[in-house]
PDB file of N, CA and C in Angstrom:
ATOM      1  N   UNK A   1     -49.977 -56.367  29.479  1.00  0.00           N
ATOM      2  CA  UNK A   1     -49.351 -55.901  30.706  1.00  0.00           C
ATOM      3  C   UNK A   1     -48.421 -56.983  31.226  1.00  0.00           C
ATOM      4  N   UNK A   2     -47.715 -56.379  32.157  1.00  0.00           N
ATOM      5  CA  UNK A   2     -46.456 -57.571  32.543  1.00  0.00           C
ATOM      6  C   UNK A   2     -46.896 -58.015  34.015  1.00  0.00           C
ATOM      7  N   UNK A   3     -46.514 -59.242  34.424  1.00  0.00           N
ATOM      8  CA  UNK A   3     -47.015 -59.790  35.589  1.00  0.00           C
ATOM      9  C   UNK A   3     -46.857 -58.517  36.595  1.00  0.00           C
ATOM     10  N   UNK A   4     -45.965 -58.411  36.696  1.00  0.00           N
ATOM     11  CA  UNK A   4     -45.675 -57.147  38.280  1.00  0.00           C
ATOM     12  C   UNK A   4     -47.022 -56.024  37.932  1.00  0.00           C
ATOM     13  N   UNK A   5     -47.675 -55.841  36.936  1.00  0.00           N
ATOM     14  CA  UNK A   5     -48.255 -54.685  36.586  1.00  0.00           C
ATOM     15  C   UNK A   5     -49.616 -55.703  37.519  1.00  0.00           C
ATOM     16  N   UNK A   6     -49.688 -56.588  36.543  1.00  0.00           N
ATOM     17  CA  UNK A   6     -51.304 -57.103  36.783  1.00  0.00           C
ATOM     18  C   UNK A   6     -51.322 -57.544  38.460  1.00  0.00           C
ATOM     19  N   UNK A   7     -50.277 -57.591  39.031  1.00  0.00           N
ATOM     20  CA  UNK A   7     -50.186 -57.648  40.887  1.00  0.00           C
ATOM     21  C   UNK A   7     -50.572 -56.090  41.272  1.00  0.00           C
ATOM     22  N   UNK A   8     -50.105 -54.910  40.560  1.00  0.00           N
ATOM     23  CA  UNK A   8     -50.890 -53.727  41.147  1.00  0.00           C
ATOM     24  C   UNK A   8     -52.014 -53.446  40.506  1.00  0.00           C
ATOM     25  N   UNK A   9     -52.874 -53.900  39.956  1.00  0.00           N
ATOM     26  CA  UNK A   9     -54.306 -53.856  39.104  1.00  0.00           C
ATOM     27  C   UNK A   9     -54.889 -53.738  40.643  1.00  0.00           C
ATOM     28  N   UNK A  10     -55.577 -52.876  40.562  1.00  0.00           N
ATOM     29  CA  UNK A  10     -56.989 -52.294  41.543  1.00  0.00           C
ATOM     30  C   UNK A  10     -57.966 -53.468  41.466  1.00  0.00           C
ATOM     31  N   UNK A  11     -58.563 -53.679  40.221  1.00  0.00           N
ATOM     32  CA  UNK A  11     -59.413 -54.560  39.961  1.00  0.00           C
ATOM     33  C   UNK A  11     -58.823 -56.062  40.746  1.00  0.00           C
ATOM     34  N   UNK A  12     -58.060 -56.627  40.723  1.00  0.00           N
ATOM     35  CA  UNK A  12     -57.575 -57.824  41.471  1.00  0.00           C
ATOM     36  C   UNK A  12     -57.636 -58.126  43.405  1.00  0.00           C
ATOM     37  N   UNK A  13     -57.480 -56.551  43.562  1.00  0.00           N
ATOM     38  CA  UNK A  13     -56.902 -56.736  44.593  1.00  0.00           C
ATOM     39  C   UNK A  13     -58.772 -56.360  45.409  1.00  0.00           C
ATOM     40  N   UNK A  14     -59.757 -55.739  44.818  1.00  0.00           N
ATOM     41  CA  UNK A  14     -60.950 -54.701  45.506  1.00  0.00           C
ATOM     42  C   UNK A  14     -61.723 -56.254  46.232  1.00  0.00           C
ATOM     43  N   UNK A  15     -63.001 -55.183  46.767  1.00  0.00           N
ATOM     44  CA  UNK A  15     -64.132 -56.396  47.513  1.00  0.00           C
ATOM     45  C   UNK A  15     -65.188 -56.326  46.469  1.00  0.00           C
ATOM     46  N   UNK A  16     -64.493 -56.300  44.801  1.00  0.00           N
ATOM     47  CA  UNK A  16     -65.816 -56.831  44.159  1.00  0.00           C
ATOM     48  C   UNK A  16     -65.068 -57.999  43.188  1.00  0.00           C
ATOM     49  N   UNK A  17     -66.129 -58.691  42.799  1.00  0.00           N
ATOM     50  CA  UNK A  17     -65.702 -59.781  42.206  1.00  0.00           C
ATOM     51  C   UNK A  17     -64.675 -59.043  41.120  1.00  0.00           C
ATOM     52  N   UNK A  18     -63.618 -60.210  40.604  1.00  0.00           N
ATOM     53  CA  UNK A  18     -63.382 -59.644  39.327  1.00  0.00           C
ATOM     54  C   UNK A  18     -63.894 -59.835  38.077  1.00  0.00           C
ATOM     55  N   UNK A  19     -64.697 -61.216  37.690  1.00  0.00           N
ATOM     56  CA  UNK A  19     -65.879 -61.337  37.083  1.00  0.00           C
ATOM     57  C   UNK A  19     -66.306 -59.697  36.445  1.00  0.00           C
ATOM     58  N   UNK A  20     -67.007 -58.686  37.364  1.00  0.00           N
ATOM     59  CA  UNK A  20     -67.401 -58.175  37.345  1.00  0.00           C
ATOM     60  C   UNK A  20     -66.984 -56.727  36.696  1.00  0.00           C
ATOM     61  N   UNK A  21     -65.256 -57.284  35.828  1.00  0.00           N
ATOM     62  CA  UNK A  21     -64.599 -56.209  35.238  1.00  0.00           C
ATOM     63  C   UNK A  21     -64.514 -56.527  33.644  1.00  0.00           C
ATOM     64  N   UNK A  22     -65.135 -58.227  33.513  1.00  0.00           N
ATOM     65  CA  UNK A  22     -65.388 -58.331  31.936  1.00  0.00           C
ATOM     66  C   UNK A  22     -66.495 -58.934  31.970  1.00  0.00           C
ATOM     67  N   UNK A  23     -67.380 -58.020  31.997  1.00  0.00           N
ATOM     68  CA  UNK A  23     -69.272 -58.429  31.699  1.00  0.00           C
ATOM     69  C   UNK A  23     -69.314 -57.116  30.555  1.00  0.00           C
ATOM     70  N   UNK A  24     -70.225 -57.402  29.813  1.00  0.00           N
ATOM     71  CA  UNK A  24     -70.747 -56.842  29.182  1.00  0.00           C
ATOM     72  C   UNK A  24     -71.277 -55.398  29.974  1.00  0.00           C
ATOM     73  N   UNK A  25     -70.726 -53.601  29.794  1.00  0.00           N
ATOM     74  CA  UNK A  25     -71.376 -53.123  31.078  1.00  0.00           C
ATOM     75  C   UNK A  25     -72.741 -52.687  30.525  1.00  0.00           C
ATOM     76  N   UNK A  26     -73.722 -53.708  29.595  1.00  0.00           N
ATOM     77  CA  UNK A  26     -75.063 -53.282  29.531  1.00  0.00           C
ATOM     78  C   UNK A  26     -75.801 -54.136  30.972  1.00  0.00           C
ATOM     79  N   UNK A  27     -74.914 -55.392  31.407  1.00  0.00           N
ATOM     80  CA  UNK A  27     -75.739 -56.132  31.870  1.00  0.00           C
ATOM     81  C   UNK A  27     -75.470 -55.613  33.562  1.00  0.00           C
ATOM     82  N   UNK A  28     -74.553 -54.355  33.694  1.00  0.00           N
ATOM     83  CA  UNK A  28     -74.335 -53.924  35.251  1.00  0.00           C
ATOM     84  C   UNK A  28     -74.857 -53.340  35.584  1.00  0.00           C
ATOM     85  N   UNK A  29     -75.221 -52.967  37.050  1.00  0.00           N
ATOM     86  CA  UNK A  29     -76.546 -51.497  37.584  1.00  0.00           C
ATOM     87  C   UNK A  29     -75.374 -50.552  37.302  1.00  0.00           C
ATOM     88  N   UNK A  30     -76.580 -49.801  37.865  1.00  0.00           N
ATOM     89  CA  UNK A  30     -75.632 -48.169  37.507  1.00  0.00           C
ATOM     90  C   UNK A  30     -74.272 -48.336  38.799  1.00  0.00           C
ATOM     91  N   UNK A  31     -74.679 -48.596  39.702  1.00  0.00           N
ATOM     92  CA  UNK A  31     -74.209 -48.995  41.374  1.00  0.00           C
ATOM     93  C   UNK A  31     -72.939 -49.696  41.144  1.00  0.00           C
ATOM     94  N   UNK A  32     -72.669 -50.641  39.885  1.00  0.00           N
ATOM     95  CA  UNK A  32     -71.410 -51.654  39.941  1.00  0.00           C
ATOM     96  C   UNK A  32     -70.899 -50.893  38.994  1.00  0.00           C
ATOM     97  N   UNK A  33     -71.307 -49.722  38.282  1.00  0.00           N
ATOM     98  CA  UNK A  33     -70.845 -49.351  37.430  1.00  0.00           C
ATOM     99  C   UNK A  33     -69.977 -48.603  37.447  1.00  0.00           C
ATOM    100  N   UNK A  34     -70.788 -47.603  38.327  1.00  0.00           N
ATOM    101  CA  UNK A  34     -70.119 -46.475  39.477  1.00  0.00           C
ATOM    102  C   UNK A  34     -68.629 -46.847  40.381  1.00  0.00           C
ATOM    103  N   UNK A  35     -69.079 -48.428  40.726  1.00  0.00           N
ATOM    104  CA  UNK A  35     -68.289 -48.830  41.793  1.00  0.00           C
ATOM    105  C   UNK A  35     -66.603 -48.890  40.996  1.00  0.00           C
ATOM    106  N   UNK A  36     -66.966 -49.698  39.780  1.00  0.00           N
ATOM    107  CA  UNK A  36     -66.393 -50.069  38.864  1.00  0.00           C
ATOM    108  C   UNK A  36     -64.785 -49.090  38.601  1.00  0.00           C
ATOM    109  N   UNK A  37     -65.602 -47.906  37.557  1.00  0.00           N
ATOM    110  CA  UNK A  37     -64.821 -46.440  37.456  1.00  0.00           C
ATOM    111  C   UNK A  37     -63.980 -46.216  38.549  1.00  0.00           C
ATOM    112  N   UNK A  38     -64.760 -46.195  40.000  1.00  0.00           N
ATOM    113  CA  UNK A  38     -63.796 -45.787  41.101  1.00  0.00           C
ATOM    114  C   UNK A  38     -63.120 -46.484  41.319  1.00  0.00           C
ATOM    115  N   UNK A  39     -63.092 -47.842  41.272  1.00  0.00           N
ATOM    116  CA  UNK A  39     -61.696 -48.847  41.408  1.00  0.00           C
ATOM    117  C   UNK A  39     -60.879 -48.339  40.239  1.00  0.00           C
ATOM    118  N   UNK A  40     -61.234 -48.344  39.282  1.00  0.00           N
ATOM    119  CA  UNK A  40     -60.265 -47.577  37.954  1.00  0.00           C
ATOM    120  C   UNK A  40     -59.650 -46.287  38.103  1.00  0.00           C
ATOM    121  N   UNK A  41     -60.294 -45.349  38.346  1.00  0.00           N
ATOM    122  CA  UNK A  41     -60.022 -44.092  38.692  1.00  0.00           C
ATOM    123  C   UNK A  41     -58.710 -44.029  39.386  1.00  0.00           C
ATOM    124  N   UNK A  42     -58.621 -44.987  40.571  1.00  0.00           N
ATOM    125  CA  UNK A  42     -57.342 -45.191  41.631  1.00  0.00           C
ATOM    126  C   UNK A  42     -56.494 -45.814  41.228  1.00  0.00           C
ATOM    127  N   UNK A  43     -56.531 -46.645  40.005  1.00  0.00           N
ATOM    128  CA  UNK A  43     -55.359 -48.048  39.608  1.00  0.00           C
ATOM    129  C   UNK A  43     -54.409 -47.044  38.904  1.00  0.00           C
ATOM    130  N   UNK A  44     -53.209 -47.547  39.388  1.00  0.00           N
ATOM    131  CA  UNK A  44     -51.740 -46.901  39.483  1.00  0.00           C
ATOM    132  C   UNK A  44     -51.104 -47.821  38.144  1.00  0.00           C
ATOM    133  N   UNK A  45     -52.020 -48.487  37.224  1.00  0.00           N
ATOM    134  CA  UNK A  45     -51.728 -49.139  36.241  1.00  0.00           C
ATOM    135  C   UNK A  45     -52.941 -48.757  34.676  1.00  0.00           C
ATOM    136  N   UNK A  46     -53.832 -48.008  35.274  1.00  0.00           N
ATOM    137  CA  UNK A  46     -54.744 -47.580  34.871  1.00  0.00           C
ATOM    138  C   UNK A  46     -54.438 -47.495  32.940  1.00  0.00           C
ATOM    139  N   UNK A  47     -53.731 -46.596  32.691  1.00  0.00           N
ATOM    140  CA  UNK A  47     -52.974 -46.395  31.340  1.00  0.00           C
ATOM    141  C   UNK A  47     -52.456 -47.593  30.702  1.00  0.00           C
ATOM    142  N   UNK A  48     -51.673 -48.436  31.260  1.00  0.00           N
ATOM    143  CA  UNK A  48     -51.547 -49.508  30.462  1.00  0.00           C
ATOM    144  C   UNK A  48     -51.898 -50.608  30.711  1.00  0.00           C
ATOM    145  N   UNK A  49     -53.212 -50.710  31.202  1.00  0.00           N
ATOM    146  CA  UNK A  49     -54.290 -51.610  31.236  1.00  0.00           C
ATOM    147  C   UNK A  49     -55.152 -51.040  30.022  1.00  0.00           C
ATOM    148  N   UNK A  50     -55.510 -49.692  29.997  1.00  0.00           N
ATOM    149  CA  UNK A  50     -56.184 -49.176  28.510  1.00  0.00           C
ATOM    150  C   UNK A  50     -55.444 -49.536  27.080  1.00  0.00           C
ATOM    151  N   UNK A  51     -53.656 -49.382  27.221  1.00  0.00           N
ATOM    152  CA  UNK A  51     -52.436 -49.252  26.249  1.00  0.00           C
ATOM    153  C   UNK A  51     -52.652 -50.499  25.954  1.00  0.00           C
ATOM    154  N   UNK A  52     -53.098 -51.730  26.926  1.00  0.00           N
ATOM    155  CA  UNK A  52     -53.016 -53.068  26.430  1.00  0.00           C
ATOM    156  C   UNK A  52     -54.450 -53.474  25.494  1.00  0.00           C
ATOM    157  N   UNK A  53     -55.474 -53.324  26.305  1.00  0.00           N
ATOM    158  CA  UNK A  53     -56.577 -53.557  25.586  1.00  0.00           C
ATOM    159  C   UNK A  53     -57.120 -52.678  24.408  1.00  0.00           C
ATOM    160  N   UNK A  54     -56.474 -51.925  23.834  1.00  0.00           N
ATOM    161  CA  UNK A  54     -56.719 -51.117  22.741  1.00  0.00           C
ATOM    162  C   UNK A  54     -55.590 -52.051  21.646  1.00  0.00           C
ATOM    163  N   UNK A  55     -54.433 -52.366  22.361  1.00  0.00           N
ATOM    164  CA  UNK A  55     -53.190 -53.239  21.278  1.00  0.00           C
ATOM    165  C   UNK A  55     -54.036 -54.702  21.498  1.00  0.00           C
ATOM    166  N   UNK A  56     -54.442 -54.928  22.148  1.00  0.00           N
ATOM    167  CA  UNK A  56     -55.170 -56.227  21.951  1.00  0.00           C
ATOM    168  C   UNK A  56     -56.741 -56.493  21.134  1.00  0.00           C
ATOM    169  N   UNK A  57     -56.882 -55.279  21.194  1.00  0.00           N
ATOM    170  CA  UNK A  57     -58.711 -54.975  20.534  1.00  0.00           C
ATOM    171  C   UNK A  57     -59.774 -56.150  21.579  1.00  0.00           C
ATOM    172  N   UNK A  58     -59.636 -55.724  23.092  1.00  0.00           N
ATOM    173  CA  UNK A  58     -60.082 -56.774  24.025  1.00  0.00           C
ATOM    174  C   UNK A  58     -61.625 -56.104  23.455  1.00  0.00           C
ATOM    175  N   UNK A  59     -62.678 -57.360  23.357  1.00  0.00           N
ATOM    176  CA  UNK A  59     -63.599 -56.505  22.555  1.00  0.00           C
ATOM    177  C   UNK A  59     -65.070 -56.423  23.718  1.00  0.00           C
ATOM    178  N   UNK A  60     -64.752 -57.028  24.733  1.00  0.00           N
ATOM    179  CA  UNK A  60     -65.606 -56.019  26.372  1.00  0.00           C
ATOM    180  C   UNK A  60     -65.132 -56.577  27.046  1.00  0.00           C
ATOM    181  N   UNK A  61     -65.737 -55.490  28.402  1.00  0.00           N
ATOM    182  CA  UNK A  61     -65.027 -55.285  29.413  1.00  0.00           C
ATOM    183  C   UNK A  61     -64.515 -53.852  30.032  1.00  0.00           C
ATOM    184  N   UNK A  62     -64.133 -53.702  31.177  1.00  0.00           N
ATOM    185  CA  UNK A  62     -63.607 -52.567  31.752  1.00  0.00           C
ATOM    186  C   UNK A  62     -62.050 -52.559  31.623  1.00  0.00           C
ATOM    187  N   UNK A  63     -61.389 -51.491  30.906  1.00  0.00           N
ATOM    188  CA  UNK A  63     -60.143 -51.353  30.934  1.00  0.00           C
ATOM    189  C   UNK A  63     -59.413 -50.053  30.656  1.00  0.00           C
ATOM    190  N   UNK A  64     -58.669 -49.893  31.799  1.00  0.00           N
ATOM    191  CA  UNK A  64     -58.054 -48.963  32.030  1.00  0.00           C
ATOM    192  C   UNK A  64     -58.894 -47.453  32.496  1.00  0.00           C
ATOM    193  N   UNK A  65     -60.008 -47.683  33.026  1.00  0.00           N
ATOM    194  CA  UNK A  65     -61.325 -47.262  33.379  1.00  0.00           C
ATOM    195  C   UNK A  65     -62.060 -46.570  31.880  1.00  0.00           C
ATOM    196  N   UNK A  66     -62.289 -48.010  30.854  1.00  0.00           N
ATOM    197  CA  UNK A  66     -63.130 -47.262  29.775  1.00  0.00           C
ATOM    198  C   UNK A  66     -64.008 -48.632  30.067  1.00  0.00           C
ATOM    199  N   UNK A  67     -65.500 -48.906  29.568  1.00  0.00           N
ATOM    200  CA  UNK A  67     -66.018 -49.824  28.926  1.00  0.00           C
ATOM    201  C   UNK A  67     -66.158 -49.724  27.562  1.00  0.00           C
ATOM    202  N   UNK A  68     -65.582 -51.029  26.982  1.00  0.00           N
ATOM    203  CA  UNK A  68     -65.352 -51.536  25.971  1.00  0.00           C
ATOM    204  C   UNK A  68     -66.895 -52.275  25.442  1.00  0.00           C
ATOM    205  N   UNK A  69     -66.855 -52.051  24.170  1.00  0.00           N
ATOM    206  CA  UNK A  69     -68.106 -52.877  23.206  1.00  0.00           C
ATOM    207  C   UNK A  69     -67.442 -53.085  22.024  1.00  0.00           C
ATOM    208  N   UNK A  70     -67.953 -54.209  21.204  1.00  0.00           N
ATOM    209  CA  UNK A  70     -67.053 -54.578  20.223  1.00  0.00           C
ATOM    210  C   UNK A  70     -65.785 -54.334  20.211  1.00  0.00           C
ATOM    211  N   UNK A  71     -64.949 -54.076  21.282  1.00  0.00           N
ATOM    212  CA  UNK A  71     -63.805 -53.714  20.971  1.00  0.00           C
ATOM    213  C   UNK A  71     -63.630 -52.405  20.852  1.00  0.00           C
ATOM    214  N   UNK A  72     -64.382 -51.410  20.839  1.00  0.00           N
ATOM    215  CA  UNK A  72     -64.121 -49.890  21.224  1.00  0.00           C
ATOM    216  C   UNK A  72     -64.753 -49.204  22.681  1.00  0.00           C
ATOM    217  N   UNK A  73     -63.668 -48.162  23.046  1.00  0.00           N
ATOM    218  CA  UNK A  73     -64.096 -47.988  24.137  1.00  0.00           C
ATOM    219  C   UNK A  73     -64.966 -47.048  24.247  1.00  0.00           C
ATOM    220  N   UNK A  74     -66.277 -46.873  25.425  1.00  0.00           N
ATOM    221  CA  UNK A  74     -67.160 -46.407  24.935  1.00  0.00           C
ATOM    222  C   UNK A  74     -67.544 -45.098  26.103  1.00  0.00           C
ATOM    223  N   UNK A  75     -68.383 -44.267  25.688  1.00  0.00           N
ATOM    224  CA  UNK A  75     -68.184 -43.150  27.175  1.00  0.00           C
ATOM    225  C   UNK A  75     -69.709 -43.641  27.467  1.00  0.00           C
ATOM    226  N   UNK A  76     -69.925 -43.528  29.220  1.00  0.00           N
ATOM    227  CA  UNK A  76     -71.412 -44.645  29.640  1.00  0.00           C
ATOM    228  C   UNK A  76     -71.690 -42.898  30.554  1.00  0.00           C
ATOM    229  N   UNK A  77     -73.165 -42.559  30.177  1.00  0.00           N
ATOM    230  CA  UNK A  77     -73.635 -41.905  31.004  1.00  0.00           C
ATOM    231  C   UNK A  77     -74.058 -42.471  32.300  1.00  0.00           C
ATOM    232  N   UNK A  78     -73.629 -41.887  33.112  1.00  0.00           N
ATOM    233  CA  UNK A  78     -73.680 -42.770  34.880  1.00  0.00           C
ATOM    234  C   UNK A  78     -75.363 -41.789  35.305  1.00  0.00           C
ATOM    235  N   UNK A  79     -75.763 -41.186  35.062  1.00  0.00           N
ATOM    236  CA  UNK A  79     -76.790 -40.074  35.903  1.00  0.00           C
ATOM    237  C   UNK A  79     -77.747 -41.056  35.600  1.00  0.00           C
ATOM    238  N   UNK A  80     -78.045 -42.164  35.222  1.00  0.00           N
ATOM    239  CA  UNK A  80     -79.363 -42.552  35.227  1.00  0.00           C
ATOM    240  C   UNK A  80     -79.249 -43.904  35.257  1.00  0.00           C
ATOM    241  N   UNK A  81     -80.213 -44.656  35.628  1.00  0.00           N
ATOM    242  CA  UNK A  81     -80.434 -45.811  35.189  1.00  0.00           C
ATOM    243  C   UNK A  81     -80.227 -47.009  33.581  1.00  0.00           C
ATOM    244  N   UNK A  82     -81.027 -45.981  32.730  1.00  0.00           N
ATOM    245  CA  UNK A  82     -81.124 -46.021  31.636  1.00  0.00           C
ATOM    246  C   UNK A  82     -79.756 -45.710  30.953  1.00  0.00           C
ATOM    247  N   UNK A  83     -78.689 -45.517  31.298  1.00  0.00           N
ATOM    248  CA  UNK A  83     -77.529 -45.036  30.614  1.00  0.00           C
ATOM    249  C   UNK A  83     -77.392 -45.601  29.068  1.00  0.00           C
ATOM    250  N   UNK A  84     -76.415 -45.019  28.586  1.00  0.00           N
ATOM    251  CA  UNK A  84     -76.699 -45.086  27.066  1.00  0.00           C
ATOM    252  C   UNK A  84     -74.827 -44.877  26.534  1.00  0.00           C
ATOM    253  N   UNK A  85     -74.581 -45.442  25.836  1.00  0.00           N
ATOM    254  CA  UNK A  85     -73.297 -45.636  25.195  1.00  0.00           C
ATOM    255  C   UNK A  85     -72.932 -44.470  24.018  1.00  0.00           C
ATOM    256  N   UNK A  86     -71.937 -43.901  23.785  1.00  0.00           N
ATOM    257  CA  UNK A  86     -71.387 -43.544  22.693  1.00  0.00           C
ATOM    258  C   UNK A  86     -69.962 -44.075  22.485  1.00  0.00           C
ATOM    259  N   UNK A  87     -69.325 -43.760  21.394  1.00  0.00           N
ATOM    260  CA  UNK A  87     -68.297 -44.364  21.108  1.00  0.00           C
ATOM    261  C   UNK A  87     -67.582 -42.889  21.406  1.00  0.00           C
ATOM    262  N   UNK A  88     -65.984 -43.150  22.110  1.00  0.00           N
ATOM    263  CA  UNK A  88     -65.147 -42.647  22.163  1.00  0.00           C
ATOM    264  C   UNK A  88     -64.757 -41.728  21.105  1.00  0.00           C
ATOM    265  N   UNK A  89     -63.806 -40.678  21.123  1.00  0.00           N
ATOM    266  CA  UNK A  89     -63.804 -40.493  19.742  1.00  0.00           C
ATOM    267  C   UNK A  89     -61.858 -40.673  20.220  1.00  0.00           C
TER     268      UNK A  89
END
């Protein structure tokens, strides 16, 4: 992404850490997880924050509202605690 982009990133600008957008999302509650998506959901950069970390193979982390594992992005069931990963297709 280009500087002017990463100044409108949601994630930069919210009241949660940004830390908290490249953790691993096994190690987040469901609550930051949730929180997470909805800062994504709104980012007006959303697409090529995903366009970048897919050309970069960023291999975790939240981007472009996906969580990433090894480097693929992954779909996270939110209804539970216990959530559970699949891979994108």
């Amino acid at each position: 992404m280009k500087d002017k982009d990463l100044l409108l990133a949601k994630c930069r600008v919210q009241s949660v850490p940004t830390s908290m957008f490249f953790e691993d999302f096994e190690n987040l509650s469901l609550k930051e997880k949730k929180k997470i998506l909805t800062i994504c959901s709104q980012c007006p950069v959303k697409d090529k924050c995903l366009e970048d970390a897919l050309a970069h193979k960023n291999t975790y982390g939240v981007w472009g509202g996906k969580f990433f594992k090894k480097g693929r992005p992954m779909s996270i069931a939110l209804d539970s605690e216990k959530s559970r990963a699949k891979a994108s297709a």
